[in-house]
C-alpha atoms as a PDB file:
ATOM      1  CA  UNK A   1      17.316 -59.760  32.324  1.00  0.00           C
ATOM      2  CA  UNK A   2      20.289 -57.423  33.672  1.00  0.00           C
ATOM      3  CA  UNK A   3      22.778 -56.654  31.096  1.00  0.00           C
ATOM      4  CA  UNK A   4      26.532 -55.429  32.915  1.00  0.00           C
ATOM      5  CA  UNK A   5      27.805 -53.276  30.750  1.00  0.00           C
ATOM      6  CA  UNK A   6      31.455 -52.630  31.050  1.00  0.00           C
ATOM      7  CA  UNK A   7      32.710 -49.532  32.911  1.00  0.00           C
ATOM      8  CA  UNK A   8      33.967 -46.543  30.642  1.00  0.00           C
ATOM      9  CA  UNK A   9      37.556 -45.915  31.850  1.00  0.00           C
ATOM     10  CA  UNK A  10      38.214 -42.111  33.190  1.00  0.00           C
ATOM     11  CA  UNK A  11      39.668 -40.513  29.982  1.00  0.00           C
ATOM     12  CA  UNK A  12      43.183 -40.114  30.404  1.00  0.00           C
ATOM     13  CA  UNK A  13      45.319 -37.098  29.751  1.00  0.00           C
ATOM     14  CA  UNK A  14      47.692 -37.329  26.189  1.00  0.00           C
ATOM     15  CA  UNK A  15      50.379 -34.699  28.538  1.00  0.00           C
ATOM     16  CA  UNK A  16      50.831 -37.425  31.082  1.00  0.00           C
ATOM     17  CA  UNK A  17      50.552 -40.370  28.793  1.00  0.00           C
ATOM     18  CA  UNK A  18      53.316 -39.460  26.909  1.00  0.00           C
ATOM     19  CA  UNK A  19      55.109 -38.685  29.728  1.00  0.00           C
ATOM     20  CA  UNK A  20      54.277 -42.346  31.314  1.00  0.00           C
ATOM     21  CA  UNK A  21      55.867 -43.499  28.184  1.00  0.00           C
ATOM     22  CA  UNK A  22      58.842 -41.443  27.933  1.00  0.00           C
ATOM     23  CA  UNK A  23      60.083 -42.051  31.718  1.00  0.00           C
ATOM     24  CA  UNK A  24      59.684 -45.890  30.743  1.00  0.00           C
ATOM     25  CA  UNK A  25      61.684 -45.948  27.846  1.00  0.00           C
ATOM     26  CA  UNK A  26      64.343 -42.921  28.369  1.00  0.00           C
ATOM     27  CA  UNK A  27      67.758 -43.671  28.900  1.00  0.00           C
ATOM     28  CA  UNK A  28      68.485 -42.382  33.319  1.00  0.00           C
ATOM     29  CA  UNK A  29      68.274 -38.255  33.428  1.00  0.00           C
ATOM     30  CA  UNK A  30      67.806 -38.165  29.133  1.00  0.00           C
ATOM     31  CA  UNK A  31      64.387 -36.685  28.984  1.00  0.00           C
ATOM     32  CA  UNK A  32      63.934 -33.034  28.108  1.00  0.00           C
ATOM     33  CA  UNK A  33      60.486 -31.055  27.722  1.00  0.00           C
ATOM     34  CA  UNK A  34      60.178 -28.046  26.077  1.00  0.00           C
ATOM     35  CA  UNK A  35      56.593 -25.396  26.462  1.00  0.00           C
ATOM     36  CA  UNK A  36      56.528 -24.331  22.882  1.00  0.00           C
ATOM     37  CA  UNK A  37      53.614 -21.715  21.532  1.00  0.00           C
ATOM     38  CA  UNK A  38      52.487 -24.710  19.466  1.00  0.00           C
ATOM     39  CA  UNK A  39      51.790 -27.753  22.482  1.00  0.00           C
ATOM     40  CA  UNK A  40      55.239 -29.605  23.760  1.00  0.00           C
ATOM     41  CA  UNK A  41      58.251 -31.116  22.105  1.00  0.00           C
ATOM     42  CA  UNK A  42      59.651 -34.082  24.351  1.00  0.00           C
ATOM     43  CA  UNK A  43      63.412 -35.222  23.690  1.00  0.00           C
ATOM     44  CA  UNK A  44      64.553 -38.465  25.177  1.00  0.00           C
ATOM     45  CA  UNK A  45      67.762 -40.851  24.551  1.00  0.00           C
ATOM     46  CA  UNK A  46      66.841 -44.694  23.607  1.00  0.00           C
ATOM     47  CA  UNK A  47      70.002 -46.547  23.161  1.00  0.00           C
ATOM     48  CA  UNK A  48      71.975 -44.752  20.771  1.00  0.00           C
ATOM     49  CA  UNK A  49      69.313 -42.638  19.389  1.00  0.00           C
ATOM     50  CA  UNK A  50      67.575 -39.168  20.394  1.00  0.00           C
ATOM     51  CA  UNK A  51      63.723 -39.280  19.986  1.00  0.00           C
ATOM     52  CA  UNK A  52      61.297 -36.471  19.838  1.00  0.00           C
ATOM     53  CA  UNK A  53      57.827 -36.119  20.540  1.00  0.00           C
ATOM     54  CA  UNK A  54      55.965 -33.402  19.570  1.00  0.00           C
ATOM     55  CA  UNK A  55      51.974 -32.675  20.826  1.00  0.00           C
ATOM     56  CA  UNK A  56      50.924 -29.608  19.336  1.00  0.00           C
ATOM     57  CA  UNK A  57      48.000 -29.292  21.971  1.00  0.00           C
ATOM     58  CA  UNK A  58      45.205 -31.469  23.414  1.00  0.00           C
ATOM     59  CA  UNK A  59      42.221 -31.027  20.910  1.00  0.00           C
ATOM     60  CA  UNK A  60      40.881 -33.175  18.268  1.00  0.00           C
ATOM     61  CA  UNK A  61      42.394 -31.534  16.044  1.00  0.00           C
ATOM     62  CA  UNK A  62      46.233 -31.211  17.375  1.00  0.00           C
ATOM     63  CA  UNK A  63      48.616 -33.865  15.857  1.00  0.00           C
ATOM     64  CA  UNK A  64      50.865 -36.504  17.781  1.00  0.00           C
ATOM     65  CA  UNK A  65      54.178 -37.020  16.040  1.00  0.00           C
ATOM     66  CA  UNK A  66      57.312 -38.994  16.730  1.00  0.00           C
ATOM     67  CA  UNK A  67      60.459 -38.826  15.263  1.00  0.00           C
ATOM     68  CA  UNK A  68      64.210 -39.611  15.184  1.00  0.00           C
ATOM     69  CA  UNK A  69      67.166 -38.676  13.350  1.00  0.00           C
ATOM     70  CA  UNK A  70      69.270 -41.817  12.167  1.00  0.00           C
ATOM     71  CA  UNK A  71      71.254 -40.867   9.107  1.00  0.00           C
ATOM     72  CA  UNK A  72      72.650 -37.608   7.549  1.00  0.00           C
ATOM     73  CA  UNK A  73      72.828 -37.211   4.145  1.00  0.00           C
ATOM     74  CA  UNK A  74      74.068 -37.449   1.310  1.00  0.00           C
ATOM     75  CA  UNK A  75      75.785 -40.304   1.599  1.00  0.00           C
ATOM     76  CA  UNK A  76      77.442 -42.908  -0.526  1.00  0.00           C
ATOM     77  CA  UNK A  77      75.360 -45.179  -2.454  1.00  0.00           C
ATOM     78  CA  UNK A  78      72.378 -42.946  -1.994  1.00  0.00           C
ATOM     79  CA  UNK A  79      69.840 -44.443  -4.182  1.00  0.00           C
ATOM     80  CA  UNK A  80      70.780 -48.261  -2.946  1.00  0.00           C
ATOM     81  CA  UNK A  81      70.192 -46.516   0.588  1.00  0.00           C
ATOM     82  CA  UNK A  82      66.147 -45.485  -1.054  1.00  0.00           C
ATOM     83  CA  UNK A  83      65.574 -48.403  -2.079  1.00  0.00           C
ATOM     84  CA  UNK A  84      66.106 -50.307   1.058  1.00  0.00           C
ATOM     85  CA  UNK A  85      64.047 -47.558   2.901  1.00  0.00           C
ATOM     86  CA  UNK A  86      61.155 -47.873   0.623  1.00  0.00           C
ATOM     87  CA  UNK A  87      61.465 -52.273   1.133  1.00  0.00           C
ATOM     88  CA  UNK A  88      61.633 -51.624   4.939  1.00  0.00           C
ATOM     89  CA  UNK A  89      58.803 -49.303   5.139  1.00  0.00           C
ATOM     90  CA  UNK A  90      56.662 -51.745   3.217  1.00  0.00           C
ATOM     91  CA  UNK A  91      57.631 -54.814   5.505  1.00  0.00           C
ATOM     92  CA  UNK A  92      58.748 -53.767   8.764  1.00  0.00           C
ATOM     93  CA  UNK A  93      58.075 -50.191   9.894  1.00  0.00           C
ATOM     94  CA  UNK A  94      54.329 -50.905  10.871  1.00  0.00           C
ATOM     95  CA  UNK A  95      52.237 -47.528  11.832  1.00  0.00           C
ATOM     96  CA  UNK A  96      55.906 -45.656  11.313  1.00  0.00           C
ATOM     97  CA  UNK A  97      58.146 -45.063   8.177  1.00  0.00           C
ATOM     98  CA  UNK A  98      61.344 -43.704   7.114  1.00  0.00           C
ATOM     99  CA  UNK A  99      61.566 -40.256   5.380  1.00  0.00           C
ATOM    100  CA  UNK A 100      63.499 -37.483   4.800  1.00  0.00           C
ATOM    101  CA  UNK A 101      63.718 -34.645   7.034  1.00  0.00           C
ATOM    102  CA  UNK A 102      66.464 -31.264   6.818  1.00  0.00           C
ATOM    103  CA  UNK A 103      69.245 -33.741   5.027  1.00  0.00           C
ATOM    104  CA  UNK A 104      68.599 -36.946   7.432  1.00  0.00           C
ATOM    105  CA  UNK A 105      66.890 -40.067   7.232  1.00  0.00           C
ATOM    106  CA  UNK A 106      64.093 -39.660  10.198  1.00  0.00           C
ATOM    107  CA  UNK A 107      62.000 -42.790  11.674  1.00  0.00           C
ATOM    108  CA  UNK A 108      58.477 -40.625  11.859  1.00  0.00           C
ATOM    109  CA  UNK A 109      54.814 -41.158  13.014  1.00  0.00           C
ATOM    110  CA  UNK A 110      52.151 -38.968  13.427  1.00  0.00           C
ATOM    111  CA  UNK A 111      48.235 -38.789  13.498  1.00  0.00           C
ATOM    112  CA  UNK A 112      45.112 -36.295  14.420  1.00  0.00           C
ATOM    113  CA  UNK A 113      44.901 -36.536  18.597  1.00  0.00           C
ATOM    114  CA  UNK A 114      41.268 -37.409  17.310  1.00  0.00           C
ATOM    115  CA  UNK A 115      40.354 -41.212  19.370  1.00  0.00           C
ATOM    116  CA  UNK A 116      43.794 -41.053  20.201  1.00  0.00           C
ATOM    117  CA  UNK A 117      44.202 -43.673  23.151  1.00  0.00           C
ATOM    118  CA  UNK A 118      46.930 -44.438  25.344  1.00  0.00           C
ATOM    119  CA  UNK A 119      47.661 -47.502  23.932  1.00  0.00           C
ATOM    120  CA  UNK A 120      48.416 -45.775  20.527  1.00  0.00           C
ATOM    121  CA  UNK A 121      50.598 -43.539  22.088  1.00  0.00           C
ATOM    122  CA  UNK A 122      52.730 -46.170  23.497  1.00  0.00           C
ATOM    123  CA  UNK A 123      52.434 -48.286  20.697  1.00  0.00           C
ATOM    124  CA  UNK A 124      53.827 -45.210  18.750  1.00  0.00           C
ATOM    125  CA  UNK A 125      56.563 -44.258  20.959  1.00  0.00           C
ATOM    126  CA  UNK A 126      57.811 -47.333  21.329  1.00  0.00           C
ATOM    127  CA  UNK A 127      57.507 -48.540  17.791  1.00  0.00           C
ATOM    128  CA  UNK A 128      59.589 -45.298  16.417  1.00  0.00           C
ATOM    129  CA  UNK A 129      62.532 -45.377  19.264  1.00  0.00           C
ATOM    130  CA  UNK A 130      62.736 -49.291  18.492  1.00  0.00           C
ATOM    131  CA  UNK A 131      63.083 -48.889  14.881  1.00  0.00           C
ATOM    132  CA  UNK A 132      65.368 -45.856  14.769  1.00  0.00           C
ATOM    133  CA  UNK A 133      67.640 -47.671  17.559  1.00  0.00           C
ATOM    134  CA  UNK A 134      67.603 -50.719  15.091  1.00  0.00           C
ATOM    135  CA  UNK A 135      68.671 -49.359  12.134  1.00  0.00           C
ATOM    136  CA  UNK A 136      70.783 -46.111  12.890  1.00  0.00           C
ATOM    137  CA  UNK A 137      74.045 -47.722  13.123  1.00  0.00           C
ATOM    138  CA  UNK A 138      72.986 -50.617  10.458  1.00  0.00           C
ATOM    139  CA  UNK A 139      72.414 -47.718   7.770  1.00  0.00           C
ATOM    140  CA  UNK A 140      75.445 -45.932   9.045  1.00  0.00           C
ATOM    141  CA  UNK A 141      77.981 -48.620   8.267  1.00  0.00           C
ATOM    142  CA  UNK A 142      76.434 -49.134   4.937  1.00  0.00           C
ATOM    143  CA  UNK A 143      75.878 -46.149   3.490  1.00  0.00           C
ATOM    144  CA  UNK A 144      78.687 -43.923   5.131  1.00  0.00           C
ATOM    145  CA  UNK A 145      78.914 -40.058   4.092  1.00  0.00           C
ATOM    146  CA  UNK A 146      80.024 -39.098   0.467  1.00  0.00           C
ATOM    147  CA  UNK A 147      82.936 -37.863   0.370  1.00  0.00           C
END
């Protein structure tokens, strides 16, 4: 008895799949690329957001990481503002979360480049633009700056 097996698709390049994703998303002429000693840092607009991506090199052992800015703090009602965060990243944020990064509320994800597929980095991409584009102006009417 012959058994098909399925056909192992080429491995793809992380560079160009992120950069697949980026020119899908990115707002006309908003995407930015930057050769850093430490893999590539990727800066595209997504409705009223800016969203990095950083890929520190191609290896197993490199790390994928998205982020974007959404909220400076401190603002007004600051622990009511932690709270929510902490309820949203339990219930809606899926493989992302909010957290703090130099004095702003960040939408991040990372992982190890390790089985990374292209899939994943879409999914990730997409999932931390969407959310931070969601939210940014929400959180900004609510909590505004303390005075």
């Amino acid at each position: 008895m012959d058994v098909a097996l399925p056909e192992l698709a080429e491995p793809t390049n992380p560079l160009d799949d992120v950069e697949t994703v980026i020119s899908s998303l990115a707002e006309p002429d908003s995407a930015q690329v930057s050769h850093l000693e430490q893999g590539r840092l990727w800066r595209f607009r997504y409705g009223t957001v800016e969203v990095y991506v950083q890929m520190t090199g191609v290896t197993a052992d490199d790390t994928f990481t998205v982020w974007s800015a959404i909220l400076k703090l401190p603002v007004q009602h600051q622990t009511e503002l932690y709270q929510q965060l902490l309820e949203l990243n339990w219930a809606t944020t899926l493989e992302a979360r909010f957290a703090i990064l130099d004095q702003e509320v960040v939408v991040v994800g990372t992982r190890s480049l390790l089985g990374l597929d292209p899939s994943e980095i879409a999914r990730m991409i997409t999932i931390v633009a969407s959310l931070a584009d969601l939210y940014d102006e929400e959180l900004q009417t609510k909590f505004p700056a303390a005075a």
